[in-house]
N, C-alpha and C. Protein backbone atom coordinates (compact mmCIF):
# COMPACT_ATOMS: atom_id res chain seq x y z
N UNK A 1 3.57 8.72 33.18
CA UNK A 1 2.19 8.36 33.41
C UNK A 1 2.11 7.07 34.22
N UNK A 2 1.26 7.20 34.87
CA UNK A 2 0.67 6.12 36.06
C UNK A 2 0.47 4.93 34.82
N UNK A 3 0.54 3.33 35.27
CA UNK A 3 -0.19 2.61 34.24
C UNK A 3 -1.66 2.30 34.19
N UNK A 4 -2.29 2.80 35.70
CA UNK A 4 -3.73 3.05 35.67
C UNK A 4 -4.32 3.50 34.87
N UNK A 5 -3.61 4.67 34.35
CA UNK A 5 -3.85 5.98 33.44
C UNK A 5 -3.88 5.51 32.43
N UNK A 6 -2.54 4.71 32.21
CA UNK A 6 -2.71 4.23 30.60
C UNK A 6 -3.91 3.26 30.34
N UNK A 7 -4.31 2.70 31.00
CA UNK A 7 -5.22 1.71 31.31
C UNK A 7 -6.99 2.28 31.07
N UNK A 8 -6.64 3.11 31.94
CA UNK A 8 -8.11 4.31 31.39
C UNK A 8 -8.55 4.95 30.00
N UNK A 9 -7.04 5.41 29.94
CA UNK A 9 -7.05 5.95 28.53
C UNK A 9 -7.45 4.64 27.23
N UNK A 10 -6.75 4.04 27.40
CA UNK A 10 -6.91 2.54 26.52
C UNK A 10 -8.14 1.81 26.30
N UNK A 11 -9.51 2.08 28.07
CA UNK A 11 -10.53 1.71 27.48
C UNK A 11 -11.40 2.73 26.82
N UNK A 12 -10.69 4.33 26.72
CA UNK A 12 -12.02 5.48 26.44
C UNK A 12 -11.91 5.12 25.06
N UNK A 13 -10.47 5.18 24.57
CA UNK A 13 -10.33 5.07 23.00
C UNK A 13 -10.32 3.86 22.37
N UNK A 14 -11.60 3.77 22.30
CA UNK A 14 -12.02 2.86 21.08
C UNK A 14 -11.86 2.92 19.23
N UNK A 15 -11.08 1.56 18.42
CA UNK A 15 -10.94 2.09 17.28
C UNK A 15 -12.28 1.74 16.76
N UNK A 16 -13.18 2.42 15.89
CA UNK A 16 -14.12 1.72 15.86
C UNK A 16 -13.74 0.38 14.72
N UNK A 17 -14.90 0.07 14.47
CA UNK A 17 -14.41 -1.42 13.59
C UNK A 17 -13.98 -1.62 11.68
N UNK A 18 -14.97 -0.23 11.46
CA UNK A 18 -15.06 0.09 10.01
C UNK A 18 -13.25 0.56 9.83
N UNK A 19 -12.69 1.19 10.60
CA UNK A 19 -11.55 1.52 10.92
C UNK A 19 -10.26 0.30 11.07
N UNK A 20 -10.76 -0.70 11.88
CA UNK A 20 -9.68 -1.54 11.53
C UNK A 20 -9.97 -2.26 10.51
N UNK A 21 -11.19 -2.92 9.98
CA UNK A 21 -11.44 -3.56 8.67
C UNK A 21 -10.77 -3.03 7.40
N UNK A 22 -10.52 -1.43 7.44
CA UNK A 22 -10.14 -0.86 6.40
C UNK A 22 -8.57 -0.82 6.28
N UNK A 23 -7.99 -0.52 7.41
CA UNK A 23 -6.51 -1.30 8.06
C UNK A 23 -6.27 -2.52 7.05
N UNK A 24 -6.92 -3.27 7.64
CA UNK A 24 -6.50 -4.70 7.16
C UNK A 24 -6.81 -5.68 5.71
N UNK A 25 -7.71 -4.22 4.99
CA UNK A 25 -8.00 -4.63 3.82
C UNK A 25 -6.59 -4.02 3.06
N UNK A 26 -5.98 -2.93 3.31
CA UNK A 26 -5.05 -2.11 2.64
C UNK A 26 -4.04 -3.32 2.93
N UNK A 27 -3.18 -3.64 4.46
CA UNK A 27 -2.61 -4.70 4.14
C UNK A 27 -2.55 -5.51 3.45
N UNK A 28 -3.53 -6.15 3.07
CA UNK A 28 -3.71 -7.30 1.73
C UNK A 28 -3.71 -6.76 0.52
N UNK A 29 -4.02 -5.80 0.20
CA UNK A 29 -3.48 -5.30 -0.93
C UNK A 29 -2.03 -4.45 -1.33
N UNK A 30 -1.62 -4.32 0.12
CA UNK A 30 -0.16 -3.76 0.02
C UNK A 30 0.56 -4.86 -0.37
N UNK A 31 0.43 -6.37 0.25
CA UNK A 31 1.02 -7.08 0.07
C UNK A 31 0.82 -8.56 -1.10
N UNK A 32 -0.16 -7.80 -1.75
CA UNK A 32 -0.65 -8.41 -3.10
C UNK A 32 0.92 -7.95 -4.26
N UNK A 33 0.72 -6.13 -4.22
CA UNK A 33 1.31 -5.72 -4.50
C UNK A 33 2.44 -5.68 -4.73
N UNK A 34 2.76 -6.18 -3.60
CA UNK A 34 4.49 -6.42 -3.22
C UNK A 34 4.81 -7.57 -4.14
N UNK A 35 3.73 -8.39 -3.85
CA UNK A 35 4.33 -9.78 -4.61
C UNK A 35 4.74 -9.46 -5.78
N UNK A 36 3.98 -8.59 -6.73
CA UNK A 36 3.89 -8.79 -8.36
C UNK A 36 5.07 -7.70 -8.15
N UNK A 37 5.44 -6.66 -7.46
CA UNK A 37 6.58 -6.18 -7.74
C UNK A 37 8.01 -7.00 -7.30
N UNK A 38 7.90 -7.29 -6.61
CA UNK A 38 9.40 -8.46 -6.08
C UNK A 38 9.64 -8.96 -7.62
N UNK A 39 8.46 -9.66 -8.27
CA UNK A 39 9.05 -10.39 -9.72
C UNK A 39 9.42 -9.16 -10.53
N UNK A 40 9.24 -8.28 -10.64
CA UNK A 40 9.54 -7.36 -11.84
C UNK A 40 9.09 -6.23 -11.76
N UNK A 41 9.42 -5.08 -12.11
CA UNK A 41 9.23 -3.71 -12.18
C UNK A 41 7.86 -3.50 -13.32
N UNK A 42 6.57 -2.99 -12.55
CA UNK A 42 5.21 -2.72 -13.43
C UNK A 42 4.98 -1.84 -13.61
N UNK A 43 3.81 -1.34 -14.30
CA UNK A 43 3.12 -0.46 -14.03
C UNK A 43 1.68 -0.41 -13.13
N UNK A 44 0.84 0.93 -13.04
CA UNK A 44 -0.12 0.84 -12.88
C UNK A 44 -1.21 -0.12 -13.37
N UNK A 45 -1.73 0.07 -14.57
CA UNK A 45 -2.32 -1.16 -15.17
C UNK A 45 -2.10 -2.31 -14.90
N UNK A 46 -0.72 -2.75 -15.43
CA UNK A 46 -0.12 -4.06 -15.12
C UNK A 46 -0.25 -4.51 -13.87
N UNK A 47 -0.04 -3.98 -12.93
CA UNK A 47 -0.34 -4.69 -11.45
C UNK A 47 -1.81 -4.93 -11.25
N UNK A 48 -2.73 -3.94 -11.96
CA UNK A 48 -3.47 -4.11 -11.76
C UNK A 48 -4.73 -5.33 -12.09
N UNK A 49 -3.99 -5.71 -13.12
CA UNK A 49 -4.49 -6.68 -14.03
C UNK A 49 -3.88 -8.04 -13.11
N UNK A 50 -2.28 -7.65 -13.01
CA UNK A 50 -1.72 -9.00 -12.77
C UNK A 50 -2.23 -9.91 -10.98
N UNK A 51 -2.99 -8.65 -10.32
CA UNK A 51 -3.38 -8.65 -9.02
C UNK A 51 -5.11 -8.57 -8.93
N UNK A 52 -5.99 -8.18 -10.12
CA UNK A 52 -7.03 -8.05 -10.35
C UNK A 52 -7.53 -7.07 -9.34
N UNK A 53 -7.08 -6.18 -8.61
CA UNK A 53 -7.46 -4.88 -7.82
C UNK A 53 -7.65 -3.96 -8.76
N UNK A 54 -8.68 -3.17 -8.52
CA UNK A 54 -9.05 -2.40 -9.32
C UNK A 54 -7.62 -0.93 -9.61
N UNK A 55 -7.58 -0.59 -10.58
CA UNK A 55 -6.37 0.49 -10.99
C UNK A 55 -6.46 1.66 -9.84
N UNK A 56 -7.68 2.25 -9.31
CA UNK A 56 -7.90 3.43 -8.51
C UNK A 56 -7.56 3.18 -6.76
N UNK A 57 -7.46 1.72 -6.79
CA UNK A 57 -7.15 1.04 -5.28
C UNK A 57 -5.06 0.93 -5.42
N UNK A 58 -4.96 0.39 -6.88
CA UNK A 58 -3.45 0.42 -6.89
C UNK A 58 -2.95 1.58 -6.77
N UNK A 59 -3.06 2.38 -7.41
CA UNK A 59 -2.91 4.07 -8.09
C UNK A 59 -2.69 4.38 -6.18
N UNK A 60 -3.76 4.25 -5.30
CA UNK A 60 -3.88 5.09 -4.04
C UNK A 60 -3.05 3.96 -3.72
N UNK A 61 -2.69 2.61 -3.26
CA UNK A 61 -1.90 1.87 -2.39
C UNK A 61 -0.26 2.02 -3.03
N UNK A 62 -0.02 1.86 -4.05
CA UNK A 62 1.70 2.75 -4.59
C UNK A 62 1.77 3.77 -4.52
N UNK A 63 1.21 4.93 -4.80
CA UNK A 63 1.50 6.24 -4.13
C UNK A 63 1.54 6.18 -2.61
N UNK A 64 0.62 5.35 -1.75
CA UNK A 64 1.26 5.35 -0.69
C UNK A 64 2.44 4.92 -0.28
N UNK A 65 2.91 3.74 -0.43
CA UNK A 65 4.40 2.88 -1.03
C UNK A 65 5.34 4.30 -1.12
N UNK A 66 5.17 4.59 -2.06
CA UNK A 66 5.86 5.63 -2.66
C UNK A 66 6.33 6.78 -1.86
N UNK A 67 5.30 7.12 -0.79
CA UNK A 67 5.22 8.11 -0.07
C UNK A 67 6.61 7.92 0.95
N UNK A 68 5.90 6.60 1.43
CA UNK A 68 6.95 6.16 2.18
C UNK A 68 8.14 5.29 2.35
N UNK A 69 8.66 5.90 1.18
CA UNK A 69 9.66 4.61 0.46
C UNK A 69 10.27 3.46 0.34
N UNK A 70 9.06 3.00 -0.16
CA UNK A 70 8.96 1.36 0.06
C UNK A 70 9.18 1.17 -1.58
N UNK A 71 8.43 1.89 -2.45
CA UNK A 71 8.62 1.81 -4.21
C UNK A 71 9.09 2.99 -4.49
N UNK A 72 9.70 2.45 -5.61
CA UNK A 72 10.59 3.94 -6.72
C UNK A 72 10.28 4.10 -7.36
N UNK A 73 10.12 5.14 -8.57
CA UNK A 73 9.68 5.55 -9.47
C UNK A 73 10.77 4.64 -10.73
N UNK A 74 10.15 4.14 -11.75
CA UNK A 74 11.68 3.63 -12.60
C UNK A 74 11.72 5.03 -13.90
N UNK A 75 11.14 4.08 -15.18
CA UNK A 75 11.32 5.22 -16.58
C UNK A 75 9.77 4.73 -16.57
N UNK A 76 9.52 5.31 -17.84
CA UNK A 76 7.87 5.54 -18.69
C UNK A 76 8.35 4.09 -19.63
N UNK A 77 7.01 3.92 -19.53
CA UNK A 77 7.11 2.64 -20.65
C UNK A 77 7.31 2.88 -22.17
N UNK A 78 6.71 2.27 -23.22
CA UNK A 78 7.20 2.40 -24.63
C UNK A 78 6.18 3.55 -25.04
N UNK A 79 5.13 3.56 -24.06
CA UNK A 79 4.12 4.67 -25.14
C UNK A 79 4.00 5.95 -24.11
N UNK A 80 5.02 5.86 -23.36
CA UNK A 80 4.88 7.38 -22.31
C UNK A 80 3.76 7.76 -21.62
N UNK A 81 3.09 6.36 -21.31
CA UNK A 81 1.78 7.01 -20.69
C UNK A 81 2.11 6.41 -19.05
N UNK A 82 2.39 5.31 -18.59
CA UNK A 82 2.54 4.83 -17.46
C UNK A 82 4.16 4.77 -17.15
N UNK A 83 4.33 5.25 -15.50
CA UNK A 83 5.72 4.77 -14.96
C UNK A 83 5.63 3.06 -14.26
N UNK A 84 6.97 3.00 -14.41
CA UNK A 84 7.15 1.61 -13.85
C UNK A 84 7.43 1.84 -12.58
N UNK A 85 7.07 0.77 -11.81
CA UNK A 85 7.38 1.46 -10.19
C UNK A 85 7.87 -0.22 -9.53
N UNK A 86 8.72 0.35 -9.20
CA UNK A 86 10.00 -1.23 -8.25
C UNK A 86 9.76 -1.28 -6.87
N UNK A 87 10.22 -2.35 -6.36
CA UNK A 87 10.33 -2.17 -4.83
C UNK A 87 11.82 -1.71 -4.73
N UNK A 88 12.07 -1.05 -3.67
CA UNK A 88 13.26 -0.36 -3.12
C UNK A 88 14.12 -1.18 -2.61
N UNK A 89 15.18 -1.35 -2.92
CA UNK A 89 16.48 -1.94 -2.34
C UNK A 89 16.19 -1.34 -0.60
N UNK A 90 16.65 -2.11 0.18
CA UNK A 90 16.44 -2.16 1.72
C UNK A 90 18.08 -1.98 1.90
């Protein structure tokens, strides 16, 4: 491709803004996340508490993690209701 072209193309596609705001809110909570896992292997709840993000924002931002293996699954805690989830050895 010509770089004109790319140049054209670059001004048709616009991201709109609600779109990157939402980008960059997930970053900050990916990397909320990260923090409280680097110290220790949590759970759902627990991060959630220890990061004050609501459980349904963690729940969707570690399953994403997860998706793309950034966190692991560990064991179930003492009452078998929540997994613990680590960051991944690199």
């Amino acid at each position: 491709m010509d770089r004109k072209t790319i140049e054209i193309i670059k001004k048709k596609w616009i991201i709109p803004d609600a779109v990157k705001q939402h980008h960059k809110d997930y970053l900050q909570l990916r990397k909320q996340i990260r923090q409280v896992l680097k110290e220790e292997p949590e759970t759902i709840p627990g991060i959630a508490i220890k990061t004050g993000i609501p459980s349904d924002q963690v729940l969707f931002v570690v399953m994403t993690m997860r998706k793309y293996n950034e966190v692991e699954t560990g064991e179930l805690d003492d009452m078998d209701e929540y997994y613990f989830y680590k960051l991944k050895e690199k």
